[in-house]
N, C-alpha and C. Protein backbone atom coordinates (compact mmCIF):
# COMPACT_ATOMS: atom_id res chain seq x y z
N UNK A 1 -53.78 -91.46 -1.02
CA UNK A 1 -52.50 -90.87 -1.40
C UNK A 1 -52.73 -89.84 -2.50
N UNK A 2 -52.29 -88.59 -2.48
CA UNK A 2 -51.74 -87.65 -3.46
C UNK A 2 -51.16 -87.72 -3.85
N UNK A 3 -51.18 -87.33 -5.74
CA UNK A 3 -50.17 -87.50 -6.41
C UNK A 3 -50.16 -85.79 -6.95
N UNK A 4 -48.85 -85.19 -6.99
CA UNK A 4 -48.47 -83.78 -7.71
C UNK A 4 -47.61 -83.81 -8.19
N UNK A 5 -47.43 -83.93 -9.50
CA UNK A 5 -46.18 -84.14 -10.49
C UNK A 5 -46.32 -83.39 -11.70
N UNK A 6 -45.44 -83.46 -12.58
CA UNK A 6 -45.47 -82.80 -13.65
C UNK A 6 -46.29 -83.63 -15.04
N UNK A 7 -46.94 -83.38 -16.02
CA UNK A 7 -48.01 -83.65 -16.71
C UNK A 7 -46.71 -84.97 -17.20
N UNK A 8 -47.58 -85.85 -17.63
CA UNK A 8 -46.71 -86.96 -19.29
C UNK A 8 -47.10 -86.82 -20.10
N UNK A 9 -46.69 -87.31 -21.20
CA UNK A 9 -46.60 -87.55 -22.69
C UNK A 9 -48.62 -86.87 -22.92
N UNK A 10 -49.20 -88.43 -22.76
CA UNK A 10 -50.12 -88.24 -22.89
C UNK A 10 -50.71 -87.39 -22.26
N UNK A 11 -50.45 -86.89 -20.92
CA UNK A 11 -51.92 -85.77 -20.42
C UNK A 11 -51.25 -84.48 -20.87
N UNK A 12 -50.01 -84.16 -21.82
CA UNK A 12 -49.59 -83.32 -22.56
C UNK A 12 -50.46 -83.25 -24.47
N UNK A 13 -50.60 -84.98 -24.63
CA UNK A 13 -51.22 -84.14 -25.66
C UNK A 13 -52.90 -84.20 -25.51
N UNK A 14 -53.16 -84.79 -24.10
CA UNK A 14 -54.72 -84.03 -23.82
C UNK A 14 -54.64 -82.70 -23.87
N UNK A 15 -54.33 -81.61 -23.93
CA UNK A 15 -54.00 -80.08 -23.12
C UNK A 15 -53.23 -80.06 -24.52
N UNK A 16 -53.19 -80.52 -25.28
CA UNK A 16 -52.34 -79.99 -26.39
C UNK A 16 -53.18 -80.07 -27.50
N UNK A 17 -53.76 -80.58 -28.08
CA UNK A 17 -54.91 -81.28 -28.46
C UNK A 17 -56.67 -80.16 -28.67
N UNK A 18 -56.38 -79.68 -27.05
CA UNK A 18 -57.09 -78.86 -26.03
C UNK A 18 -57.42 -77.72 -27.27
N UNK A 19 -55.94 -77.24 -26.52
CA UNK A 19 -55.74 -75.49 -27.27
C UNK A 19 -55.58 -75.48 -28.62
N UNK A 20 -55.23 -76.36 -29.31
CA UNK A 20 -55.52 -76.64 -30.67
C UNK A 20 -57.05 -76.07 -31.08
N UNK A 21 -57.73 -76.55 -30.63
CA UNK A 21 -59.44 -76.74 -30.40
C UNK A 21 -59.39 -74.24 -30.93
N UNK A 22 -58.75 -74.12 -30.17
CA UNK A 22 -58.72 -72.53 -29.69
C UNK A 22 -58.30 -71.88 -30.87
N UNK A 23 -56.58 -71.75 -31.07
CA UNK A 23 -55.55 -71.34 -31.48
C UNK A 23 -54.42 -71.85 -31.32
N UNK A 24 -53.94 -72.42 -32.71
CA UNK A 24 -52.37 -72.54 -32.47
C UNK A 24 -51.02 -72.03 -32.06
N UNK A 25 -51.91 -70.58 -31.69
CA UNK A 25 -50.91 -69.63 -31.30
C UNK A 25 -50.51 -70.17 -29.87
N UNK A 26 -51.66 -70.45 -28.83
CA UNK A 26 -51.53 -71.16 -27.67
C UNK A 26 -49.86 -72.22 -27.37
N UNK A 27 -50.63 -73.43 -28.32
CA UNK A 27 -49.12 -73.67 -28.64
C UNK A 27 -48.17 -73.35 -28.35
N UNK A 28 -47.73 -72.76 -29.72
CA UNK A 28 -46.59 -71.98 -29.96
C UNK A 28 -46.28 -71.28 -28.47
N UNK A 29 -46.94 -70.53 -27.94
CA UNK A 29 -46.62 -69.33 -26.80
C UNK A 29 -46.15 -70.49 -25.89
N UNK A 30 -46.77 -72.01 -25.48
CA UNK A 30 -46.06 -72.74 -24.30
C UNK A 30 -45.09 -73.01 -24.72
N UNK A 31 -44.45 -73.28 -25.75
CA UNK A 31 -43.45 -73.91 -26.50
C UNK A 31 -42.18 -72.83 -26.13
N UNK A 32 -42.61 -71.98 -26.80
CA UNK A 32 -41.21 -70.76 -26.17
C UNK A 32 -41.47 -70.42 -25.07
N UNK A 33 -42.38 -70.54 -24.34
CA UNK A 33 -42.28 -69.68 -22.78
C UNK A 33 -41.78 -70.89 -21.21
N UNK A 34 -41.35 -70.58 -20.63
CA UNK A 34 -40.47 -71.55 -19.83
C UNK A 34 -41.94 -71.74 -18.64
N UNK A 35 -42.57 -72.59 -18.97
CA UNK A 35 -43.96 -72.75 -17.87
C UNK A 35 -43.91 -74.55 -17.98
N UNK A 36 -44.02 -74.56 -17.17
CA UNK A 36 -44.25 -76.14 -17.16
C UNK A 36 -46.12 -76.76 -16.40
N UNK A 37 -46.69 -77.61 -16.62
CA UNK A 37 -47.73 -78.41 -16.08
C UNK A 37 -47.52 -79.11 -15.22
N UNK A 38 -48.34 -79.12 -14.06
CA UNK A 38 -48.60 -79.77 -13.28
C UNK A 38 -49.70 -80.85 -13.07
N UNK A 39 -49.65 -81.81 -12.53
CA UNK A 39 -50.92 -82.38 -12.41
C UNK A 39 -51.86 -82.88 -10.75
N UNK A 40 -52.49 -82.27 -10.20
CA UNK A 40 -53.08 -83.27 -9.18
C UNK A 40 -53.84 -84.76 -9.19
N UNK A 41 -53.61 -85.71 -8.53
CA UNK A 41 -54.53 -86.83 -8.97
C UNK A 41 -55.06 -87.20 -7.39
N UNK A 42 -55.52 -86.84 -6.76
CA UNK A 42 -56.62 -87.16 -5.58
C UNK A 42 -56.78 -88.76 -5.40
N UNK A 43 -56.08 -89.95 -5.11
CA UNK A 43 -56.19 -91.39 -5.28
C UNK A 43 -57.50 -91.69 -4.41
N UNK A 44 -58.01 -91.20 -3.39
CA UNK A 44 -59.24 -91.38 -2.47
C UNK A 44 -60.34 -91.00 -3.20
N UNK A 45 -60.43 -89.62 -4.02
CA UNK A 45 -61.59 -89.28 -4.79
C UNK A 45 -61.49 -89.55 -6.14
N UNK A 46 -60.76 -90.20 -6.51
CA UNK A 46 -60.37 -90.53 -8.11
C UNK A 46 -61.59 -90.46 -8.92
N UNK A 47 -62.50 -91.57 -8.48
CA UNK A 47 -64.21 -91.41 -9.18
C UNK A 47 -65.07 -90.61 -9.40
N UNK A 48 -64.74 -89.21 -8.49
CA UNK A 48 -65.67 -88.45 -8.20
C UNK A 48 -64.94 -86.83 -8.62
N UNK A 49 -63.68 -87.04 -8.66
CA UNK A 49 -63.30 -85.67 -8.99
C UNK A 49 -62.09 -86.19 -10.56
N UNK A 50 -62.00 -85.00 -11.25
CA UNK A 50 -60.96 -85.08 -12.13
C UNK A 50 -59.59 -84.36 -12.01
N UNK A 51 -58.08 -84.94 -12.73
CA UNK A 51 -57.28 -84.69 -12.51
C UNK A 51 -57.22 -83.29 -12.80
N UNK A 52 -56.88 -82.27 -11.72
CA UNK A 52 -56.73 -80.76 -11.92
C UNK A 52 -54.96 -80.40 -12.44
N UNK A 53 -55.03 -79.23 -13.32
CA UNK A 53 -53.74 -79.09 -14.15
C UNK A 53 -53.61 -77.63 -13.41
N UNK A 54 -52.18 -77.44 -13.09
CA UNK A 54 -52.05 -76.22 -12.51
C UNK A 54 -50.61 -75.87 -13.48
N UNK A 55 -50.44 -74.43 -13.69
CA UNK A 55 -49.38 -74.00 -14.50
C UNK A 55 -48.30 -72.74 -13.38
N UNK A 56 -47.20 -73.85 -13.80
CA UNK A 56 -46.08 -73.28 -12.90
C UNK A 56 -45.19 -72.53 -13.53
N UNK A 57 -44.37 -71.23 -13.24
CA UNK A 57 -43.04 -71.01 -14.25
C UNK A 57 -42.43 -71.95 -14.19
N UNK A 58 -41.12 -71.88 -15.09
CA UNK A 58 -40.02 -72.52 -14.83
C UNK A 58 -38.94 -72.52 -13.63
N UNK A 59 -38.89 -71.03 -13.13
CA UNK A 59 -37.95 -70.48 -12.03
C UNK A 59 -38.61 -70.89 -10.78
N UNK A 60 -40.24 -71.29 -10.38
CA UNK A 60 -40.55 -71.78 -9.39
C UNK A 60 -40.41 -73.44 -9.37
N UNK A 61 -40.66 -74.07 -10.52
CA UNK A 61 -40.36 -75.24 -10.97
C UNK A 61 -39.70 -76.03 -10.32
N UNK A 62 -38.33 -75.40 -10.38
CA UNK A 62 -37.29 -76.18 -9.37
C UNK A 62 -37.45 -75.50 -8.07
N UNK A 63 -38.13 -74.86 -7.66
CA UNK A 63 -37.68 -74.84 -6.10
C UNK A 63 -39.22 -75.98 -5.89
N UNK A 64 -40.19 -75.99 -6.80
CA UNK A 64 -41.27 -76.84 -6.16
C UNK A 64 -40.74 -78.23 -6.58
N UNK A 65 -40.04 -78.64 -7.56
CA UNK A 65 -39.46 -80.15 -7.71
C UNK A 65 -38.89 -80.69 -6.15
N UNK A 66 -37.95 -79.68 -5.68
CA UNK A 66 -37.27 -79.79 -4.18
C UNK A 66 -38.58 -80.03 -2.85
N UNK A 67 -39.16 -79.48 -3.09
CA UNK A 67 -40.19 -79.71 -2.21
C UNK A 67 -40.90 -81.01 -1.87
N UNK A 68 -41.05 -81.12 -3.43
CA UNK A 68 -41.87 -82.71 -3.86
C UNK A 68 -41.74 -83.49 -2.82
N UNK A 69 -40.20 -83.82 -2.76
CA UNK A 69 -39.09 -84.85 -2.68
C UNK A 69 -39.81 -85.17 -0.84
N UNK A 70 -39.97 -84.08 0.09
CA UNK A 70 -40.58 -84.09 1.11
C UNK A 70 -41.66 -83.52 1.59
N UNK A 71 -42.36 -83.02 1.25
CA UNK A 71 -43.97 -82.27 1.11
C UNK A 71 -44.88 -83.02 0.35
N UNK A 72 -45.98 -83.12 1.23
CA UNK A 72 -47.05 -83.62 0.18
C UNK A 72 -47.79 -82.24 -0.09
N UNK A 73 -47.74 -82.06 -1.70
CA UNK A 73 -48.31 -80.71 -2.19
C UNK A 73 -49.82 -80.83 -2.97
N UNK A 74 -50.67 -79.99 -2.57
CA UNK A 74 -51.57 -80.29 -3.71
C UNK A 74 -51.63 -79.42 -4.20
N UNK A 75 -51.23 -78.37 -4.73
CA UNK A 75 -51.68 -76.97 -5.55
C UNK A 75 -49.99 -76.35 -5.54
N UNK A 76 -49.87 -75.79 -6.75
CA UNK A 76 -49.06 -75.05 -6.81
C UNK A 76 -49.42 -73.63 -8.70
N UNK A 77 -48.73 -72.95 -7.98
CA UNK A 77 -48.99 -72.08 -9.49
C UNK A 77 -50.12 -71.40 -9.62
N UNK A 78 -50.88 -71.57 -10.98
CA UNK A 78 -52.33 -71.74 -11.61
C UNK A 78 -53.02 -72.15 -12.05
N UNK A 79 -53.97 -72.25 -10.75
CA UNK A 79 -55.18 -73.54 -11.43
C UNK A 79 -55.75 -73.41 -13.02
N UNK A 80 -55.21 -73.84 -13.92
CA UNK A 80 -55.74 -73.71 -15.59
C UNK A 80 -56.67 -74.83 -16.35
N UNK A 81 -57.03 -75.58 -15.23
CA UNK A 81 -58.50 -76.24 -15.78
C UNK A 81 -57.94 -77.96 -15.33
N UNK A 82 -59.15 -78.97 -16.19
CA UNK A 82 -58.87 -80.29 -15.62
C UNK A 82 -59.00 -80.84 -16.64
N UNK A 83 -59.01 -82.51 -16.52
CA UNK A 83 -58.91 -83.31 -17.90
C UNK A 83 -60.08 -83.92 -17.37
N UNK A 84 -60.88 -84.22 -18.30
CA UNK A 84 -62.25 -85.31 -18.53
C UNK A 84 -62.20 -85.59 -19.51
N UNK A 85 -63.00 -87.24 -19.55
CA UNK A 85 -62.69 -88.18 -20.50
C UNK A 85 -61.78 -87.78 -21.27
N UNK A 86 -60.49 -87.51 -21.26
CA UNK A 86 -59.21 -87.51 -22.41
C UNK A 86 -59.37 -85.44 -22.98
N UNK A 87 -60.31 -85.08 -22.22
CA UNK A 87 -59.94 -83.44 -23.09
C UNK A 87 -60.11 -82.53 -21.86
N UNK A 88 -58.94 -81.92 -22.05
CA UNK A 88 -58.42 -80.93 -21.13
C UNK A 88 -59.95 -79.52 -21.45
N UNK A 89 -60.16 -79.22 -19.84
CA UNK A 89 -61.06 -78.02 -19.66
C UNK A 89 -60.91 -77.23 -19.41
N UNK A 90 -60.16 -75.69 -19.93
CA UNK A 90 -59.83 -74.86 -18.91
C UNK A 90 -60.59 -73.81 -17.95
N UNK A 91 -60.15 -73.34 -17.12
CA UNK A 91 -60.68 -72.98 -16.13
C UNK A 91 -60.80 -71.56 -16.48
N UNK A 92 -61.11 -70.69 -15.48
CA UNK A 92 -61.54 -69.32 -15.48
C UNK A 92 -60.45 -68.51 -15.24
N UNK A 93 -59.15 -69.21 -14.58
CA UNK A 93 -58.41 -68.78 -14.37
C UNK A 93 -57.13 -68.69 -15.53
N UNK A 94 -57.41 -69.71 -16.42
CA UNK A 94 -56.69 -70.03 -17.65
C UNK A 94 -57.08 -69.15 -18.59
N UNK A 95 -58.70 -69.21 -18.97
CA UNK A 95 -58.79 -67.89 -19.87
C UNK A 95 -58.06 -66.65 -19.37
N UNK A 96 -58.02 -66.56 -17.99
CA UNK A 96 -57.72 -64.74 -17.71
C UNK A 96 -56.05 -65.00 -18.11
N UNK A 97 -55.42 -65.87 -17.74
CA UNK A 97 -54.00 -65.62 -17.77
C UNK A 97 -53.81 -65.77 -19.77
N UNK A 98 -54.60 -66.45 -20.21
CA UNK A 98 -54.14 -66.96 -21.57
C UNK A 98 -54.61 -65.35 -22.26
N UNK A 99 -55.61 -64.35 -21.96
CA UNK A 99 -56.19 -62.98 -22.61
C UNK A 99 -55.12 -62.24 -21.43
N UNK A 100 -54.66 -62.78 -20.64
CA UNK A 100 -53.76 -61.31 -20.07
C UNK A 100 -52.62 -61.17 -20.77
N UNK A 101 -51.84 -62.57 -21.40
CA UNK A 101 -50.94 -62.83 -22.26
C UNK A 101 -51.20 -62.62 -23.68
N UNK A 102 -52.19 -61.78 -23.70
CA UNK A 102 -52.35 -61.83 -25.41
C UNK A 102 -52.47 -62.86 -26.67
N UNK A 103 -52.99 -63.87 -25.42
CA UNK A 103 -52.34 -65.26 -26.39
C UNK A 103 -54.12 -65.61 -27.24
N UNK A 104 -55.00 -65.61 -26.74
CA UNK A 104 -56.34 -65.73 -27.01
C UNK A 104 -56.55 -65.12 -28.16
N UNK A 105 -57.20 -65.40 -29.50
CA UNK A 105 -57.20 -64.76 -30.60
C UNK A 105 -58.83 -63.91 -30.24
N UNK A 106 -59.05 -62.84 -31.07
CA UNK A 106 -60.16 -61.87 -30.67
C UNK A 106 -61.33 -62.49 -30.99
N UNK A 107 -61.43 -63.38 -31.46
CA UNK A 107 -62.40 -64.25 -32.42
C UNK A 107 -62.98 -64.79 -30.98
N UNK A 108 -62.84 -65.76 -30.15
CA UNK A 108 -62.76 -66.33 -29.04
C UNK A 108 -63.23 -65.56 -27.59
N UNK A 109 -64.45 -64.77 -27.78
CA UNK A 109 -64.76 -64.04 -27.02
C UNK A 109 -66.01 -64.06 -27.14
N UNK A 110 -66.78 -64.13 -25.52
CA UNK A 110 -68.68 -64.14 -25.26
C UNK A 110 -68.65 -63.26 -24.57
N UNK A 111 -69.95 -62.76 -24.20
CA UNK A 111 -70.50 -62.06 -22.90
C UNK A 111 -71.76 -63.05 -22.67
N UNK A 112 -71.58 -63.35 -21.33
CA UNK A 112 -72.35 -63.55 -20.86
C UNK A 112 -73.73 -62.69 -19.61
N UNK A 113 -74.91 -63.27 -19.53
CA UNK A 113 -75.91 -62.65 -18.28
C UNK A 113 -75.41 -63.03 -17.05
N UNK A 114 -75.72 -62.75 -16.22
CA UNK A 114 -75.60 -62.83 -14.80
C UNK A 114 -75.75 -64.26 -14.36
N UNK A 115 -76.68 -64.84 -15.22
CA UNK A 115 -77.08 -66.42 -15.09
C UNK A 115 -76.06 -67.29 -15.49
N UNK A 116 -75.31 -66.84 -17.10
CA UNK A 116 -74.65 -67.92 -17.08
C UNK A 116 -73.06 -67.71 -15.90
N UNK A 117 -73.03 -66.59 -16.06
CA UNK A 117 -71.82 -66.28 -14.95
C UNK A 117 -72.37 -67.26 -13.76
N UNK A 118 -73.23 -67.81 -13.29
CA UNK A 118 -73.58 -68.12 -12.31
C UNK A 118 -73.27 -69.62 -12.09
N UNK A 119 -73.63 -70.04 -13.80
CA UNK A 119 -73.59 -71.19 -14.30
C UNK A 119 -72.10 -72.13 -14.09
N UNK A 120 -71.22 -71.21 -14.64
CA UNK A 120 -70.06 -71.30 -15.14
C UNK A 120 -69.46 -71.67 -13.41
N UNK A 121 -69.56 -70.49 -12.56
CA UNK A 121 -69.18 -70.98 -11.31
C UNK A 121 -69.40 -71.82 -10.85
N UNK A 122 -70.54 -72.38 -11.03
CA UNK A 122 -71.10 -73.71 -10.31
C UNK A 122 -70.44 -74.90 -10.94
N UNK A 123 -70.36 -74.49 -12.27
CA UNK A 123 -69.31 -75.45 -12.67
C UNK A 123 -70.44 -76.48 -13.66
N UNK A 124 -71.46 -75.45 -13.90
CA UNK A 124 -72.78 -76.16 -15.28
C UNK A 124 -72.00 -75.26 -16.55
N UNK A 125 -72.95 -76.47 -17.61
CA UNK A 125 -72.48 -76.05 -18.93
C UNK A 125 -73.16 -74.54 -19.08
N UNK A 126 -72.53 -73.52 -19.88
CA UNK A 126 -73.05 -72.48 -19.97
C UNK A 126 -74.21 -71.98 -20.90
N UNK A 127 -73.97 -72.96 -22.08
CA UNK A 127 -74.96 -73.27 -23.17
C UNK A 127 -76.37 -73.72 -22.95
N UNK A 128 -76.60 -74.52 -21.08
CA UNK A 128 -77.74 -75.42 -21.03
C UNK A 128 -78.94 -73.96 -20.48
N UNK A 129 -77.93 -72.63 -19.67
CA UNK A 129 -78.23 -71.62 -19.18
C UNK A 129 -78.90 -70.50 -20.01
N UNK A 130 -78.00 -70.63 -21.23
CA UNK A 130 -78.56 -69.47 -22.27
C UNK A 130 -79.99 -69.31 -22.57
């Protein structure tokens, strides 16, 4: 069984907790901006994969709440990373939306070689690459 619902308490302050780690500006920007969390939980691969967080507006929100109700959904929005052991990871797709939003402070910026880009996709630490 699939589960796609909106984040709780706690896997809110995993992901809260998270961007703290970053900038508090992060924060702040979800706080006023009408986006809500999603969560996938995979019940067949539970052991082997982690819960993925996808970020929805608010205005799609409710037409995907309606859906819920009869659709089994697994993805909606943007994929913005996953939770392991208790700390939210974001994804590649989270940095781009969080620096397209201006929200990323300038401080918070690498370049990487071709290798760790390679790394990163595969989904290895980027640090073990350097």
């Amino acid at each position: 069984m699939n589960t796609f619902r909106l984040i709780n308490k706690i896997e809110n302050s995993f992901i809260t907790n998270s961007f703290l780690k970053f900038s508090s500006e992060i924060v702040s920007y979800f706080k006023k901006k009408d986006y809500r969390f999603y969560i996938f939980l995979d019940d067949e691969q539970a052991k082997s994969q982690f819960p993925f967080i996808y970020l929805v507006p608010s205005e799609n929100s409710t037409i995907l709440e309606e859906r819920l109700k009869n659709e089994n959904i697994i993805a909606a929005g943007i994929y913005f990373g996953f939770i392991k052991k208790g700390i939210f990871h974001l994804s590649l797709e989270g940095v781009e939306f969080l620096r397209n939003h201006q929200i990323l402070p300038n401080g918070n910026k690498i370049t990487i070689s071709e290798k760790g880009e390679k790394s990163i996709l595969y989904g290895n630490d980027i640090l073990k690459s350097v």
